[in-house]
Protein backbone atom coordinates (compact mmCIF):
# COMPACT_ATOMS: atom_id res chain seq x y z
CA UNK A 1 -24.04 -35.77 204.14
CA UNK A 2 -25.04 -32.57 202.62
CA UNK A 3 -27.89 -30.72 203.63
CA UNK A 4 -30.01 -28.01 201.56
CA UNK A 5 -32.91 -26.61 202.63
CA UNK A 6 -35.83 -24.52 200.24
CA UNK A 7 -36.81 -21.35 201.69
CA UNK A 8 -40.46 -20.37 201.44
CA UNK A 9 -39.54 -17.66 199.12
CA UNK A 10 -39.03 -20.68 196.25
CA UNK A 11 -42.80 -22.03 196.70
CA UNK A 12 -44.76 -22.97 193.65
CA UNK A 13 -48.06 -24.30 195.05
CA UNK A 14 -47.53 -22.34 199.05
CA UNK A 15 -46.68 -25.46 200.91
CA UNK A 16 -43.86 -26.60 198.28
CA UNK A 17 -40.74 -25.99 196.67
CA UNK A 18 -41.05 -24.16 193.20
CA UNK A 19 -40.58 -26.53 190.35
CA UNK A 20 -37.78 -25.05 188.17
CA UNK A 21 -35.58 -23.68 191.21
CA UNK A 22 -35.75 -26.68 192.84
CA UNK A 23 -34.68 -28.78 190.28
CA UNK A 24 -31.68 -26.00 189.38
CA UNK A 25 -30.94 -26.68 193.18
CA UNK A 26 -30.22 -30.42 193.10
CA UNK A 27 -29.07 -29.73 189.50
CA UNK A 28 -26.16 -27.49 191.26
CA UNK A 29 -24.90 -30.66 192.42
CA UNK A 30 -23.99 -32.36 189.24
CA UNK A 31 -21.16 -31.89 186.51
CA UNK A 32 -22.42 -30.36 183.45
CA UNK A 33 -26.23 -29.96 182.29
CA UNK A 34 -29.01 -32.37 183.80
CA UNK A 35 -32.46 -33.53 183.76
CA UNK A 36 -34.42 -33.57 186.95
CA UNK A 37 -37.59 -35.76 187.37
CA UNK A 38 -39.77 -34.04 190.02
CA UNK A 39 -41.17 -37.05 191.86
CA UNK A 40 -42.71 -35.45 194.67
CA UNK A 41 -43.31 -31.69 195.78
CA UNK A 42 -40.27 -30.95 197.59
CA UNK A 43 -40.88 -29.53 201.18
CA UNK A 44 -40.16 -26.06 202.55
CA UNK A 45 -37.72 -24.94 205.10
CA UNK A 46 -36.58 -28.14 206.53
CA UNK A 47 -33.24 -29.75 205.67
CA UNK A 48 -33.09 -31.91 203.06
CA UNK A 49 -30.26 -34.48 202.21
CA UNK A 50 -28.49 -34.02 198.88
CA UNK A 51 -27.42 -38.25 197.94
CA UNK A 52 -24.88 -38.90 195.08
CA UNK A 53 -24.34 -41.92 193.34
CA UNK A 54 -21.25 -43.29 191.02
CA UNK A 55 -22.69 -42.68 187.82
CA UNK A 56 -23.17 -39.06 188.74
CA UNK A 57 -27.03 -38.77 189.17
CA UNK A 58 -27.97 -36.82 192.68
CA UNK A 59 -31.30 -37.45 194.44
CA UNK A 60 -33.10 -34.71 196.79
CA UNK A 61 -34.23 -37.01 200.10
CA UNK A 62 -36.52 -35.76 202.94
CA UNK A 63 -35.43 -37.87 205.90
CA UNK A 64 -38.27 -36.77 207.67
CA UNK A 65 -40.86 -38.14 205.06
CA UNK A 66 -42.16 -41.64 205.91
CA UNK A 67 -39.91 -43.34 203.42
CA UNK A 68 -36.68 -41.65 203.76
CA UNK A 69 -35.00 -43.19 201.03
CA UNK A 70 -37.91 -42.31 198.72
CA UNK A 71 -36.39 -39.22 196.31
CA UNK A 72 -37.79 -35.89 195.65
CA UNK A 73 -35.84 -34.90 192.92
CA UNK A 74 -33.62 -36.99 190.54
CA UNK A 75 -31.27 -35.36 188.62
CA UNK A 76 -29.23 -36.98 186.02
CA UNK A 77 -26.54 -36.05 183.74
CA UNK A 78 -27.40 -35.61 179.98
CA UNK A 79 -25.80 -34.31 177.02
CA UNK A 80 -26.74 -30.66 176.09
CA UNK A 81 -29.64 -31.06 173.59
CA UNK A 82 -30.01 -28.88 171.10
CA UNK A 83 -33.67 -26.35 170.77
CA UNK A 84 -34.32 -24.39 167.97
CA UNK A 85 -36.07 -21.43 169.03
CA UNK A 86 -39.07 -20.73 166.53
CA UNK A 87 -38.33 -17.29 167.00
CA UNK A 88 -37.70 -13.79 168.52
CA UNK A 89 -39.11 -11.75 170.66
CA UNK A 90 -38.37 -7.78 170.97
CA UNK A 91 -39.33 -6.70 175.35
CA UNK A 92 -41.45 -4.24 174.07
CA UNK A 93 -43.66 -7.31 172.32
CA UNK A 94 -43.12 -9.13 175.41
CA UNK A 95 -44.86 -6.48 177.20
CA UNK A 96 -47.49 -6.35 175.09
CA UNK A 97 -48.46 -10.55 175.37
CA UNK A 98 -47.74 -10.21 179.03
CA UNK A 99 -51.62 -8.67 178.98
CA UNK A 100 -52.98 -11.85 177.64
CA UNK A 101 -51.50 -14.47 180.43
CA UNK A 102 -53.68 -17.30 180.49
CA UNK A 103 -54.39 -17.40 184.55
CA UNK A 104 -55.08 -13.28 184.92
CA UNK A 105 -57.20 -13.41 188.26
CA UNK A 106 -57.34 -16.82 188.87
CA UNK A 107 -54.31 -18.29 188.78
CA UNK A 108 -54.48 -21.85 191.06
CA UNK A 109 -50.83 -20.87 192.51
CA UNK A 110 -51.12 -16.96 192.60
CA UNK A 111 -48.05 -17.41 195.16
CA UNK A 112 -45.96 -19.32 192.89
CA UNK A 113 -42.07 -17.77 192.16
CA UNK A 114 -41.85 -17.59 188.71
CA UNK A 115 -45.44 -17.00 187.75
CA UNK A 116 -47.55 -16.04 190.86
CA UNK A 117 -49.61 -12.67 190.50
CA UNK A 118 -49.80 -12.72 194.08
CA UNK A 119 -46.14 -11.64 194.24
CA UNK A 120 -44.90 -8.23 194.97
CA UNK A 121 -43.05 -6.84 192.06
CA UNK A 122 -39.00 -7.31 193.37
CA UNK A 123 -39.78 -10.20 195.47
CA UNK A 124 -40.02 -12.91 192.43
CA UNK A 125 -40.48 -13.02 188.68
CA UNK A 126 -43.87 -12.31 188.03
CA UNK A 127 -43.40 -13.55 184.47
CA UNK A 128 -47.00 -13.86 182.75
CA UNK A 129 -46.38 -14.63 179.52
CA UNK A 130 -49.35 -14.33 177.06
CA UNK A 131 -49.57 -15.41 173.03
CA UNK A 132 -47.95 -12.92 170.80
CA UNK A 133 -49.17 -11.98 167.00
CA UNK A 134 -48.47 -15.44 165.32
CA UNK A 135 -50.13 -17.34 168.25
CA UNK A 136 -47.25 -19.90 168.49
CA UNK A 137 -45.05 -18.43 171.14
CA UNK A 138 -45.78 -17.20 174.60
CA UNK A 139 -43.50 -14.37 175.71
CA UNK A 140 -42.91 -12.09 178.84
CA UNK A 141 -40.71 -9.68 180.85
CA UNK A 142 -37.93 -11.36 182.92
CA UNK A 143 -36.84 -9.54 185.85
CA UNK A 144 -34.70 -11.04 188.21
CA UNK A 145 -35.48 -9.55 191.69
CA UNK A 146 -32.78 -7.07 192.52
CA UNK A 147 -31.55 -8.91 195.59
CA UNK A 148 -30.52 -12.56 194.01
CA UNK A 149 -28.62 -10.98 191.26
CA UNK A 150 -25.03 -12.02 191.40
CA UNK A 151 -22.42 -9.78 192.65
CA UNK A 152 -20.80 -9.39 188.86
CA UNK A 153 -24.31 -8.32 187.65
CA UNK A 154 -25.29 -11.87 186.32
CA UNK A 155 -28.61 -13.84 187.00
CA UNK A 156 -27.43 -17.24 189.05
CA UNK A 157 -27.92 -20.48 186.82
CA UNK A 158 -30.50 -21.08 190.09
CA UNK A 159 -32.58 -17.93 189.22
CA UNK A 160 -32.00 -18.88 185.32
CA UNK A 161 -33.75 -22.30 185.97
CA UNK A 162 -36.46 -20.90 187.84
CA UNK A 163 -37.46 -18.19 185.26
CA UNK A 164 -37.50 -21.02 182.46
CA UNK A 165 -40.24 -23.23 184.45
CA UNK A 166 -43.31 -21.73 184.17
CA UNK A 167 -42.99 -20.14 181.10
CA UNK A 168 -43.01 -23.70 179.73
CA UNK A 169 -46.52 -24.27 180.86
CA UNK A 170 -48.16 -21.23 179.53
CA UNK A 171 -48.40 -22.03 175.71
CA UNK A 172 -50.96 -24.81 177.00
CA UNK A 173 -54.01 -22.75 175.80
CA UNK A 174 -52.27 -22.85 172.78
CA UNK A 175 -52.20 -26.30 172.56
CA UNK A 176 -55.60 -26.96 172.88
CA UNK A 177 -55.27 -28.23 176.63
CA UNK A 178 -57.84 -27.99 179.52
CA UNK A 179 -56.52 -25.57 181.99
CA UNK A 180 -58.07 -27.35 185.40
CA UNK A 181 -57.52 -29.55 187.25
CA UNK A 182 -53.97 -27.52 186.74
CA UNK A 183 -50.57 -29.19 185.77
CA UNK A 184 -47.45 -29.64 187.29
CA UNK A 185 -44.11 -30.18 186.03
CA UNK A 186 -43.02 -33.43 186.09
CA UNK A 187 -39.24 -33.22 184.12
CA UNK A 188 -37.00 -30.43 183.55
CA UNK A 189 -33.90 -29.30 181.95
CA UNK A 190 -32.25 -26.36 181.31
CA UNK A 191 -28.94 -24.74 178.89
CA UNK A 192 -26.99 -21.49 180.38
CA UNK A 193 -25.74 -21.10 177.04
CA UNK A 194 -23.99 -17.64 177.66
CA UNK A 195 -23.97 -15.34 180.65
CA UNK A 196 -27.14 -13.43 181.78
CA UNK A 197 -26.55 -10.34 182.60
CA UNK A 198 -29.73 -9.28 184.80
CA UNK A 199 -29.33 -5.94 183.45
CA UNK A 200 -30.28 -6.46 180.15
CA UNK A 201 -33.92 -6.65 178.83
CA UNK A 202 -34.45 -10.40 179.26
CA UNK A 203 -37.96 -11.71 177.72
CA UNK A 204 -38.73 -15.19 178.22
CA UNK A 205 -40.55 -17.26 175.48
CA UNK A 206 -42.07 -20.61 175.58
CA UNK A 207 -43.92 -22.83 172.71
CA UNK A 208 -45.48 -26.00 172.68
CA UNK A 209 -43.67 -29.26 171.54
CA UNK A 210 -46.58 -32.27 171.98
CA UNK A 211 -49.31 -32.98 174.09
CA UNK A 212 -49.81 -36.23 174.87
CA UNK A 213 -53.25 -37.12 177.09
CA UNK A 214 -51.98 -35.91 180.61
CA UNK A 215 -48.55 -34.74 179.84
CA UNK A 216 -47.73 -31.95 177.51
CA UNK A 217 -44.11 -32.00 176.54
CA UNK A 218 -42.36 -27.63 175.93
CA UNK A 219 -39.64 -25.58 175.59
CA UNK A 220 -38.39 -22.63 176.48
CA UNK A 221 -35.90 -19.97 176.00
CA UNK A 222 -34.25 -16.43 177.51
CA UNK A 223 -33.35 -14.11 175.47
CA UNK A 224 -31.32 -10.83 175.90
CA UNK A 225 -30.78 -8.27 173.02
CA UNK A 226 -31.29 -10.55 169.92
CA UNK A 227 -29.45 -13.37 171.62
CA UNK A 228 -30.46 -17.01 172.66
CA UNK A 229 -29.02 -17.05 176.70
CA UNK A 230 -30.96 -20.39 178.15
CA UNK A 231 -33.37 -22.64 176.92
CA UNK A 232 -35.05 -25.32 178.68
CA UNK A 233 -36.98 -28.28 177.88
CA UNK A 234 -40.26 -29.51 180.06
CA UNK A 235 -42.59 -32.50 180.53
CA UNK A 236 -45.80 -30.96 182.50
CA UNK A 237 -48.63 -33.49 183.96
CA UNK A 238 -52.21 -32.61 184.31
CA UNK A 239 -53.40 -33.68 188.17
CA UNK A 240 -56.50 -35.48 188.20
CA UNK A 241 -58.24 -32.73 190.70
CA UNK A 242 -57.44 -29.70 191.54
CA UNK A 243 -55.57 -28.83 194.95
CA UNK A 244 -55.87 -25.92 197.37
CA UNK A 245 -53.35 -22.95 196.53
């Protein structure tokens, strides 16, 4: 049985795995893209056990939970699918929308990888993307922290799902959608499309595809010198209360 286990680094909310790294985790473990349903908040620092199955889907277990058999994570094969991105994004624009992040000084994770502004710059992403001039797209600054860059200079497809989670959720406001209680993501997928070099000016974009009641349905995308290098496509879910950070 393989074993993986979420440092406390990856949190989202503090006493859980981040969304979009832990679904590139168990995503790691199957050929080609994937989908991931997030079915529970995946625990930190204890082992975990990675479960395959014939037709190539791989479920996340906690064999300490009450149900060990009960998934975490379920991440299935898929075709690529194809996102049109609605359009670019120069990093000095980026850093201008960063200013108008829709949390600021109240974010309800302000620990959380990707988007926490409780996060020491070099430690985690600390991408806040805010609305640029046409209102449609959020964008930020994407800076991988120095240490998880790949030896060859790349991002890891890991680090590449993480920084396309969040993102996803911040063109709510945009949409229309009641920030609190705050929303979670619920299913995730992500495209390396070409390789992401960590050294280039990466801004990350994300724009709103439906929302639906509860669930608001987004997409996101990297990009690095005028070029499309991931995209990634989200289902978020509005909790009915909000929880403690």
């Amino acid at each position: 049985m393989t074993t993986v286990t979420i440092d406390t680094r990856f949190c989202g909310p503090r006493r859980s795995g981040h969304g979009g790294y832990s679904s590139g985790l168990v995503a790691s473990f199957v050929e080609g893209p994937a989908t991931v349903r997030l079915l529970a908040p995946p625990p930190l620092a204890r082992p975990l056990d990675v479960v395959r199955a014939d037709d190539g889907t791989v479920e996340l277990r906690d064999p300490g939970a009450a149900d060990p058999a009960a998934p975490l994570l379920v991440a299935s094969p898929r075709p690529a699918f194809g996102i049109e991105v609605p359009r670019f994004v120069s990093p000095a624009e980026a850093a201008v929308a960063s200013s108008g992040f829709m949390w600021g000084d109240r974010h309800p994770f302000p620990h959380c990888f990707a988007c926490g502004t409780a996060r020491r710059p070099g430690d985690a992403w600390r991408i806040a993307a805010g609305p640029t001039d046409d209102e449609m797209v959020v964008a930020a600054p994407a800076v991988c922290p120095p240490d998880l860059v790949a030896a060859d200079g790349t991002v890891p497809e890991i680090q590449v799902w993480a920084a396309l989670d969040c993102v996803t959720s911040h063109p709510l406001p945009l949409a229309g959608a009641p920030l609190r209680p705050p929303w979670l993501l619920g299913t995730f997928g992500v495209d390396v499309v070409a390789p992401v070099r960590a050294e280039a000016d990466l801004v990350a974009i994300g724009w709103a595809l439906e929302l639906d009641g509860r669930k608001f349905h987004s997409a996101g995308a990297l990009l690095a010198e005028g070029r499309v290098v991931a995209v990634s496509r989200a289902v978020w879910v509005q909790l009915r209360e909000t929880p403690a950070p």
